[in-house]
C-alpha atoms as a PDB file:
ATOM      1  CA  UNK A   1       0.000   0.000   0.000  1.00  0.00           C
ATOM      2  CA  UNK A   2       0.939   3.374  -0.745  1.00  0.00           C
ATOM      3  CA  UNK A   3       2.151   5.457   2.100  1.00  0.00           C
ATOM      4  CA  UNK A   4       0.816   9.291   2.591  1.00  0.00           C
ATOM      5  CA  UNK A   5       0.964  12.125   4.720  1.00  0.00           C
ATOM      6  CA  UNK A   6      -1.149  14.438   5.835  1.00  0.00           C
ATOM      7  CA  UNK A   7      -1.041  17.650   7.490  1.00  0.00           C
ATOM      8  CA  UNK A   8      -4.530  18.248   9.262  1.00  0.00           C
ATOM      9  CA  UNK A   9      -5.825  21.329  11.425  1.00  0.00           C
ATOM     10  CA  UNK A  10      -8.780  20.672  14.055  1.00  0.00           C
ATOM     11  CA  UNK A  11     -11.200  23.389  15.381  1.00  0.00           C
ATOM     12  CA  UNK A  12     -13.914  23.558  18.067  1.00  0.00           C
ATOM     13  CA  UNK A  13     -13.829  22.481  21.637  1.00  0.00           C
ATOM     14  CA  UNK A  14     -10.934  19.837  21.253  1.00  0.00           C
ATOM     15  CA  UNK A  15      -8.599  21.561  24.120  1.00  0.00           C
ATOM     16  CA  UNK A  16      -8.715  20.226  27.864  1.00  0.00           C
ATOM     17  CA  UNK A  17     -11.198  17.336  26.647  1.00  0.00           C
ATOM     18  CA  UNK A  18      -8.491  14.327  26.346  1.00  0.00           C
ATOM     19  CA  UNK A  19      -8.745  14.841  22.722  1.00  0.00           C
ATOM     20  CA  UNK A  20      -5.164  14.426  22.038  1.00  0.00           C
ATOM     21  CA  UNK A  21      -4.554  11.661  24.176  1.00  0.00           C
ATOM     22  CA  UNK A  22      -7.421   9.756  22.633  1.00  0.00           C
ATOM     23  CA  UNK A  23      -5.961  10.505  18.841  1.00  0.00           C
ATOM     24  CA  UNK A  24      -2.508   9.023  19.677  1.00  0.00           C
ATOM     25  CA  UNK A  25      -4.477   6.083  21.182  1.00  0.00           C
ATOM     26  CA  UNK A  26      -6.185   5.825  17.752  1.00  0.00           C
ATOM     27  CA  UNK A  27      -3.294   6.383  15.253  1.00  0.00           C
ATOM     28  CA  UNK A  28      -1.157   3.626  17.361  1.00  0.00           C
ATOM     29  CA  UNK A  29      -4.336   1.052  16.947  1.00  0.00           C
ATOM     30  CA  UNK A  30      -4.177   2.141  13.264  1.00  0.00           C
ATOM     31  CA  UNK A  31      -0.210   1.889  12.663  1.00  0.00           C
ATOM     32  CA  UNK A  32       0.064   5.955  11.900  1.00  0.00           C
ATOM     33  CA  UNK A  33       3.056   7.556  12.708  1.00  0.00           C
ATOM     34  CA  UNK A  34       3.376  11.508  13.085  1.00  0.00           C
ATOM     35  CA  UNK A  35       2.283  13.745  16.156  1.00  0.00           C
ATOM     36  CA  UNK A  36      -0.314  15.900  17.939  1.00  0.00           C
ATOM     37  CA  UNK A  37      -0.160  19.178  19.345  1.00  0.00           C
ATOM     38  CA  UNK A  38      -2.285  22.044  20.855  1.00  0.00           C
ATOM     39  CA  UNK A  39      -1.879  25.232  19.286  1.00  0.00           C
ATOM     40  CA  UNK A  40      -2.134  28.471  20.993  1.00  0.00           C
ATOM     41  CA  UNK A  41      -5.329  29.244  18.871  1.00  0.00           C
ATOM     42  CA  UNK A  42      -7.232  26.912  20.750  1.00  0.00           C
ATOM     43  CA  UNK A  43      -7.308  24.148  17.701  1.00  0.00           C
ATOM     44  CA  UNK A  44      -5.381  20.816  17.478  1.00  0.00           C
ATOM     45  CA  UNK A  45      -2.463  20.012  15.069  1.00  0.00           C
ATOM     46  CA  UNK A  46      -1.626  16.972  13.641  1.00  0.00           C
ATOM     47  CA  UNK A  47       1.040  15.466  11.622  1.00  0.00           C
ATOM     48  CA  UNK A  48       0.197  11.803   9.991  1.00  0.00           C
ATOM     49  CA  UNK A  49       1.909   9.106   8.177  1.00  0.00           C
ATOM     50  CA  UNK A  50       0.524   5.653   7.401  1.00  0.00           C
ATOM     51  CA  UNK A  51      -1.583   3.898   4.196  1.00  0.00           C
ATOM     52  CA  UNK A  52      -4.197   6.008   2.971  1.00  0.00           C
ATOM     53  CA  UNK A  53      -7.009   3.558   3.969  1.00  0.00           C
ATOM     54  CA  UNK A  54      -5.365   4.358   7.901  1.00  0.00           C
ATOM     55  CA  UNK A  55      -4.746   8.148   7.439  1.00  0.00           C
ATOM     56  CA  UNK A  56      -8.919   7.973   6.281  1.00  0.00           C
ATOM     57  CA  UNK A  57     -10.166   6.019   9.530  1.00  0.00           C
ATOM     58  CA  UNK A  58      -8.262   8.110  11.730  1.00  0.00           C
ATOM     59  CA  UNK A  59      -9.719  11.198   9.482  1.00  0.00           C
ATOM     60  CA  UNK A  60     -13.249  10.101  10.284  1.00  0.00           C
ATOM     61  CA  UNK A  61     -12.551   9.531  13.933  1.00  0.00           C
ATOM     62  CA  UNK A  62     -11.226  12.975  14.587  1.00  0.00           C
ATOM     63  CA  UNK A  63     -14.868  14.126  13.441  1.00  0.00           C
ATOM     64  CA  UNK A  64     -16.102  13.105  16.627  1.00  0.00           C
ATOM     65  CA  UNK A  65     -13.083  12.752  18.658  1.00  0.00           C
ATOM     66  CA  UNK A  66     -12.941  11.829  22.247  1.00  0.00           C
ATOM     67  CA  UNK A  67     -16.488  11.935  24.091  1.00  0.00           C
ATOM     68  CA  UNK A  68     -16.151  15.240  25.412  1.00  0.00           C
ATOM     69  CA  UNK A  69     -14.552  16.862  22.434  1.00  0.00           C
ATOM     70  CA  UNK A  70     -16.624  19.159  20.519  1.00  0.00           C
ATOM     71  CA  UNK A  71     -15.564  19.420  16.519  1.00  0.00           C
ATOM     72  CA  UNK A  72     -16.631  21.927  14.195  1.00  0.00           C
ATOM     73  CA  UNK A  73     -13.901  22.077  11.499  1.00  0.00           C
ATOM     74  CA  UNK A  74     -11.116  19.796  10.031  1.00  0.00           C
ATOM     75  CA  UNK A  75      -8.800  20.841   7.534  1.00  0.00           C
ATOM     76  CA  UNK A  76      -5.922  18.480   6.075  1.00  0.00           C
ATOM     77  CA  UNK A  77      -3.573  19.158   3.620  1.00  0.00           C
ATOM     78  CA  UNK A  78      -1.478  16.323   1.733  1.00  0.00           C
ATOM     79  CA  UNK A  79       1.893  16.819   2.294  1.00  0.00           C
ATOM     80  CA  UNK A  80       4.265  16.472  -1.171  1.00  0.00           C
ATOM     81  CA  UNK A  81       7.576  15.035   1.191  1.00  0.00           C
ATOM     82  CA  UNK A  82       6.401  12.009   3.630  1.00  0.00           C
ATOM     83  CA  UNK A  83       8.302  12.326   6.721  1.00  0.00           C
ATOM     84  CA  UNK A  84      10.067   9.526   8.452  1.00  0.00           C
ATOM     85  CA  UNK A  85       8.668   9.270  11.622  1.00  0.00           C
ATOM     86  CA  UNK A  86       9.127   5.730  13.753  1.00  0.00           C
ATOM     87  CA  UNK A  87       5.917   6.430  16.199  1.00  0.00           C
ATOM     88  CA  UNK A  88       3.254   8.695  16.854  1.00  0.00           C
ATOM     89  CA  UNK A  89       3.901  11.389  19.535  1.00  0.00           C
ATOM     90  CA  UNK A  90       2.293  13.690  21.853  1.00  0.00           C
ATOM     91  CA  UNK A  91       3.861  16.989  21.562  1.00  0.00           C
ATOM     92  CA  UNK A  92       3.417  19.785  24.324  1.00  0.00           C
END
């Protein structure tokens, strides 16, 4: 399978709610590699590598999130260069 990236940007009420936590816990089930971060702007930002059948689960779980999370926008961006990242981390 053919290995992608993606660059995606999550808005709404995904700060405070464990919704990082619960994506890392999600791209590790799927085999993704990247990271997460908060971003002072109160969204979510996410760096993804995996098969593009993976990088679209994990796409349509961050449209709900974790069960407290809130989402009202996601944009993602395919990145041109895939990155060569071993495991999927939580960045603060």
């Amino acid at each position: 399978m053919k290995t992608s990236a993606l660059h995606v940007r999550i808005e709404g009420r995904v700060q405070g709610v464990g919704y990082r936590n619960s994506l890392k816990d999600m791209a590790v089930k799927l085999g993704i590699r990247g990271w997460v971060r908060n971003r002072g702007d109160g969204s979510v930002e996410v760096h993804m590598v995996g098969n593009t059948e993976a990088l679209q689960s994990l796409l349509a779980w961050c449209q709900n999130g974790s069960p407290l999370a809130s989402v009202s926008t996601i944009h993602a961006t395919e990145l041109d260069d895939v990155p060569n990242y071993s495991a999927f981390s939580l960045l603060t």
